[in-house]
N, C-alpha and C. Protein backbone atom coordinates (compact mmCIF):
# COMPACT_ATOMS: atom_id res chain seq x y z
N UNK A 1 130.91 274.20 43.26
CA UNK A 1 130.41 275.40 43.91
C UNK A 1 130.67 276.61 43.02
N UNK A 2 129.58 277.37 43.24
CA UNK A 2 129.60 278.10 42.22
C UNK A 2 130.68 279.39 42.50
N UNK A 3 131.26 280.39 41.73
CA UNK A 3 132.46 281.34 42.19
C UNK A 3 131.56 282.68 42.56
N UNK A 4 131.60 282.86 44.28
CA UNK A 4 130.68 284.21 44.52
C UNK A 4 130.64 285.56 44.30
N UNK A 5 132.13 285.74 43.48
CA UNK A 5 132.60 286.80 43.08
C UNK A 5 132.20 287.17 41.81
N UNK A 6 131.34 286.32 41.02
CA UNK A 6 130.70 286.24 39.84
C UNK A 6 129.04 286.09 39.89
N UNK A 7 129.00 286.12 40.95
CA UNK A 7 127.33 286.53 41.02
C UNK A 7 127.13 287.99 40.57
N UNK A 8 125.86 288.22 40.35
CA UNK A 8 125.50 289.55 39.79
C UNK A 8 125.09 290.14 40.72
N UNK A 9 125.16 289.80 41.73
CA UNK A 9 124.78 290.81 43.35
C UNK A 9 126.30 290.69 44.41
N UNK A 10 127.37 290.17 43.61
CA UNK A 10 128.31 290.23 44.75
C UNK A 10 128.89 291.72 44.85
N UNK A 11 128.86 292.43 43.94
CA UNK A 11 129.35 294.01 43.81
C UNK A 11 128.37 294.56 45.57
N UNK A 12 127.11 294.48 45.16
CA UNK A 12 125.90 294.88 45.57
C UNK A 12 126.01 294.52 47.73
N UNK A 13 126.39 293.19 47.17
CA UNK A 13 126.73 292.24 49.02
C UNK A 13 127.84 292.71 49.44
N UNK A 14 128.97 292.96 48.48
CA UNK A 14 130.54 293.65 49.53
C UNK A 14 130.03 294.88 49.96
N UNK A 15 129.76 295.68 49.17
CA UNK A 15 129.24 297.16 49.46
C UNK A 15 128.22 296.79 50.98
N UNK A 16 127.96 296.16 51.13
CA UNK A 16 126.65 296.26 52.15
C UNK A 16 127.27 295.37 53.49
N UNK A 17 128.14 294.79 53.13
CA UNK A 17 129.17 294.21 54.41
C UNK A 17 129.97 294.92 54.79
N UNK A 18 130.84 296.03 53.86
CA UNK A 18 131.21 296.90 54.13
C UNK A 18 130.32 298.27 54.74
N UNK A 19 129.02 297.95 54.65
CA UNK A 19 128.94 299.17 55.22
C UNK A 19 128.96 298.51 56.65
N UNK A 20 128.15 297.84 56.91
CA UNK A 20 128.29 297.03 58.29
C UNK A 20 129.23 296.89 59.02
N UNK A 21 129.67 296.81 58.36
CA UNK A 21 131.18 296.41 59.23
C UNK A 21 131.75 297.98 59.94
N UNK A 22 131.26 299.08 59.29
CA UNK A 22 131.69 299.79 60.23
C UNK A 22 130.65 300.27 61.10
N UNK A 23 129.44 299.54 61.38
CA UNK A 23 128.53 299.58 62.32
C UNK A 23 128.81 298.89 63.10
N UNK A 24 128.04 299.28 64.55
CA UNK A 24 127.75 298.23 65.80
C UNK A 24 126.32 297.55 65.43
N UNK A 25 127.05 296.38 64.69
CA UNK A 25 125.23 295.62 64.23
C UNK A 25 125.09 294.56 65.56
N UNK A 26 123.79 295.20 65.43
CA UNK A 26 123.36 294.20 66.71
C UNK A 26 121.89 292.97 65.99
N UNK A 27 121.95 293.20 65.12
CA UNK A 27 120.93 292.06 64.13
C UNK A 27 120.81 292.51 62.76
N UNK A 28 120.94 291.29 62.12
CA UNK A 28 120.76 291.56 60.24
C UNK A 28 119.38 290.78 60.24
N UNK A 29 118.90 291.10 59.14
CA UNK A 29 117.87 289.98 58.09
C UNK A 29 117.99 290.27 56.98
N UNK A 30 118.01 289.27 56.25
CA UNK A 30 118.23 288.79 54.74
C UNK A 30 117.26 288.27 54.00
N UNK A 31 116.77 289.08 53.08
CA UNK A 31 115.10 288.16 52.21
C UNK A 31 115.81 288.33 50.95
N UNK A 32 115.56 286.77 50.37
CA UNK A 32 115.96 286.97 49.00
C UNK A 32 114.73 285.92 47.72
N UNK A 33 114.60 286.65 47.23
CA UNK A 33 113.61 285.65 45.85
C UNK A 33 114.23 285.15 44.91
N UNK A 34 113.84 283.59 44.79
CA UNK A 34 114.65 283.29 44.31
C UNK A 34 114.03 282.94 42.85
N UNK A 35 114.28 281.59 41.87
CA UNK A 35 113.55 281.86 40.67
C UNK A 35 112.11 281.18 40.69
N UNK A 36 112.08 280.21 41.67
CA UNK A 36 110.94 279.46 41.83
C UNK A 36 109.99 280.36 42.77
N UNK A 37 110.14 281.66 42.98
CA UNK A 37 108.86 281.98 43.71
C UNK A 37 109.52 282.43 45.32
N UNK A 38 109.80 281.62 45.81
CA UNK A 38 110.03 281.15 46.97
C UNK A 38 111.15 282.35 47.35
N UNK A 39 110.75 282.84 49.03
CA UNK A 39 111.48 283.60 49.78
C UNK A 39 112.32 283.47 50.55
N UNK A 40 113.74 283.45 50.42
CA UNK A 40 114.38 283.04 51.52
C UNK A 40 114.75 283.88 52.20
N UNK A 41 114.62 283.62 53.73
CA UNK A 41 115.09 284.66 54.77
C UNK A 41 116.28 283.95 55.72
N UNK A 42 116.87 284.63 56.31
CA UNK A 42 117.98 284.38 57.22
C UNK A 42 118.18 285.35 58.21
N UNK A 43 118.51 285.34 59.22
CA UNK A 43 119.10 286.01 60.23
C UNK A 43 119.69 285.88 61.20
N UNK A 44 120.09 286.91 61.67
CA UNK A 44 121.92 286.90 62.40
C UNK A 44 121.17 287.55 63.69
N UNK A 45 121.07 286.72 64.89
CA UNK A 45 120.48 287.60 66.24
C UNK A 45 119.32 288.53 66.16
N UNK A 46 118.59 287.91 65.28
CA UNK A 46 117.06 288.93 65.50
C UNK A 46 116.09 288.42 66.07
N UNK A 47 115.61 288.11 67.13
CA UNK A 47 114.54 287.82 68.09
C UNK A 47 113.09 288.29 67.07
N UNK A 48 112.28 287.93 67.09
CA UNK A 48 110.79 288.15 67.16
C UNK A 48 110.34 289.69 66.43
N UNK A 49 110.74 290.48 67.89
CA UNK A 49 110.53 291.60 67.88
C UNK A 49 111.68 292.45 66.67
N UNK A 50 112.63 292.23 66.65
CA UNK A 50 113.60 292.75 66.01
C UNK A 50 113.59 292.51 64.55
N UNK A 51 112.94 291.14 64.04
CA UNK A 51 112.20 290.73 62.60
C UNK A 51 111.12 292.04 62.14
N UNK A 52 110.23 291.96 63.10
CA UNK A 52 108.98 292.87 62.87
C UNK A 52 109.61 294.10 62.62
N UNK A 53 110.61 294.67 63.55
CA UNK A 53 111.83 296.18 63.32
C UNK A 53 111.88 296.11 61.64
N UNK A 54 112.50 294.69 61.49
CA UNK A 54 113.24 294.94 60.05
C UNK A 54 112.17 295.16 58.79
N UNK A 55 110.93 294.04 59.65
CA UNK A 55 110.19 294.28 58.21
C UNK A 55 109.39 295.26 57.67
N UNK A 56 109.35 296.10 59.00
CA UNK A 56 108.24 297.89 59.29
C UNK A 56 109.14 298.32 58.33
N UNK A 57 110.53 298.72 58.24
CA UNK A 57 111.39 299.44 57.46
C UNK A 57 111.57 299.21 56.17
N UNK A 58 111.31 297.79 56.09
CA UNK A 58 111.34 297.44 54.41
C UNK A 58 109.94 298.53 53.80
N UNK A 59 108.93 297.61 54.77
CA UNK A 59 107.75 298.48 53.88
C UNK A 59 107.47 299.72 53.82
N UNK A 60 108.10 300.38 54.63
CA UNK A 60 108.50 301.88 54.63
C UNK A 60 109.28 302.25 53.50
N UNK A 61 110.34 301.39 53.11
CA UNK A 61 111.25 301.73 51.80
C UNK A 61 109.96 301.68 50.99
N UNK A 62 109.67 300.46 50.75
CA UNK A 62 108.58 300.45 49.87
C UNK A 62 108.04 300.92 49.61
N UNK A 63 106.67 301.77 50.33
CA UNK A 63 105.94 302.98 50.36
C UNK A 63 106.84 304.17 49.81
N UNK A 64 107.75 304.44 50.59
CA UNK A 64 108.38 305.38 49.72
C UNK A 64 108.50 305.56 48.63
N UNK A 65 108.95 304.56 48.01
CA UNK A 65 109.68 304.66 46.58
C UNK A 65 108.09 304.42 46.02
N UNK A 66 107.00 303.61 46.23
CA UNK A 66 105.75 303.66 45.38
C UNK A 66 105.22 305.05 45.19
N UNK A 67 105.36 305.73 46.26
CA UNK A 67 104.89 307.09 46.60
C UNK A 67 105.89 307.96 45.46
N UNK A 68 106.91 308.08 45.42
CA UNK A 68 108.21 308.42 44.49
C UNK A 68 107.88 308.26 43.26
N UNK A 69 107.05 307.24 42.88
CA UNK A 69 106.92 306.66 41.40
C UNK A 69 105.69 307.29 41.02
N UNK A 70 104.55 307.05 41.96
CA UNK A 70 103.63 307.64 41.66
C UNK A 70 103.01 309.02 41.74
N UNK A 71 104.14 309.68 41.92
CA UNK A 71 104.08 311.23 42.52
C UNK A 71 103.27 312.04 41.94
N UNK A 72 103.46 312.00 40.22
CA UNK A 72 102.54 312.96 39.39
C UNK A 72 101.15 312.59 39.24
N UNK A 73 100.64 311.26 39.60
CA UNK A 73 99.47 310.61 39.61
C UNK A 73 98.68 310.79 40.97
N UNK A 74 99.70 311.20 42.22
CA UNK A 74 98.78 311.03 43.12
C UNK A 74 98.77 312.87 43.24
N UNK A 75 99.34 313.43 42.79
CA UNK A 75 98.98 315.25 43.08
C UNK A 75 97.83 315.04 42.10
N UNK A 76 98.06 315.02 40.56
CA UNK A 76 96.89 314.99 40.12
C UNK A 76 95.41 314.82 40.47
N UNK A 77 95.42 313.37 41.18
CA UNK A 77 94.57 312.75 41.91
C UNK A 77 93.65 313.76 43.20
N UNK A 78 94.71 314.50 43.76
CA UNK A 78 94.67 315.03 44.98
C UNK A 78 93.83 316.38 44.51
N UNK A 79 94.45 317.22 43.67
CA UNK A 79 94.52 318.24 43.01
C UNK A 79 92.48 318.05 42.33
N UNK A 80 91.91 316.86 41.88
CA UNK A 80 90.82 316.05 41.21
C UNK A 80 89.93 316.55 42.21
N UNK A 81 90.37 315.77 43.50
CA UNK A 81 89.57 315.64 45.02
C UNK A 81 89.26 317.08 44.86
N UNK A 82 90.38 317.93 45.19
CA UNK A 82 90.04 319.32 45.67
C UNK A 82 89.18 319.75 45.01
N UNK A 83 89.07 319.98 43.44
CA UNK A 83 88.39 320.29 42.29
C UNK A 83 87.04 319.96 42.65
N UNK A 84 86.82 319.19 43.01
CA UNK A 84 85.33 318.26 43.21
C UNK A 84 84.83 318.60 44.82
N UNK A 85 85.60 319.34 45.46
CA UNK A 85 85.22 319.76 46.87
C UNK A 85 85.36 318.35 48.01
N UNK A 86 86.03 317.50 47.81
CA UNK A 86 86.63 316.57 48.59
C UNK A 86 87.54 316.83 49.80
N UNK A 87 88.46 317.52 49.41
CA UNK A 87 89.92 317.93 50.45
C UNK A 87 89.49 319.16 50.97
C-alpha cells in the first residue's frame, strides 16, 4: 500500500478535511481523474438532489475561472459587438 502522506495531493486533502471538520457537513462529493480517463466519484450522504447541489457549484467554479481567464478576450469581444451596433 502505497504511503498517503506522499501523494502529491495529500498537502491539498488535509487542508480540505481540515476545513471540514470545522463545518457542520451534512454531505461531501468527491470527483477525481484518474490516468486512464476515467472519473471517480464518491460520496458521503448525498441523495440525488444534493449530487445535482454539488455539481451546479462545480460548474459555477468553472465558469468562473473560464470567465477569469478569458477576461481580456471577452471585453474585447464585447467592446467589437458595440462597435458594430450589436449591444
Amino acid at each position: 500500500m502505497r504511503d498517503v502522506k506522499k501523494l502529491p495531493y495529500a498537502g491539498w486533502l488535509e487542508e480540505s478535511i481540515t476545513l471540514l471538520a470545522g463545518q457542520n457537513v451534512h454531505s461531501i462529493g468527491l470527483a477525481a481523474r484518474v490516468n486512464d480517463g476515467e472519473v471517480l466519484t464518491a460520496y458521503y450522504q448525498a441523495d440525488p438532489a444534493e449530487k445535482a447541489l454539488l455539481a451546479t457549484h462545480i460548474q459555477a467554479d468553472s465558469l468562473f475561472e473560464m470567465t477569469l481567464a478569458n477576461a481580456k478576450l471577452i471585453v474585447e469581444a464585447a467592446e467589437e459587438e458595440e462597435d458594430d451596433g450589436g449591444i
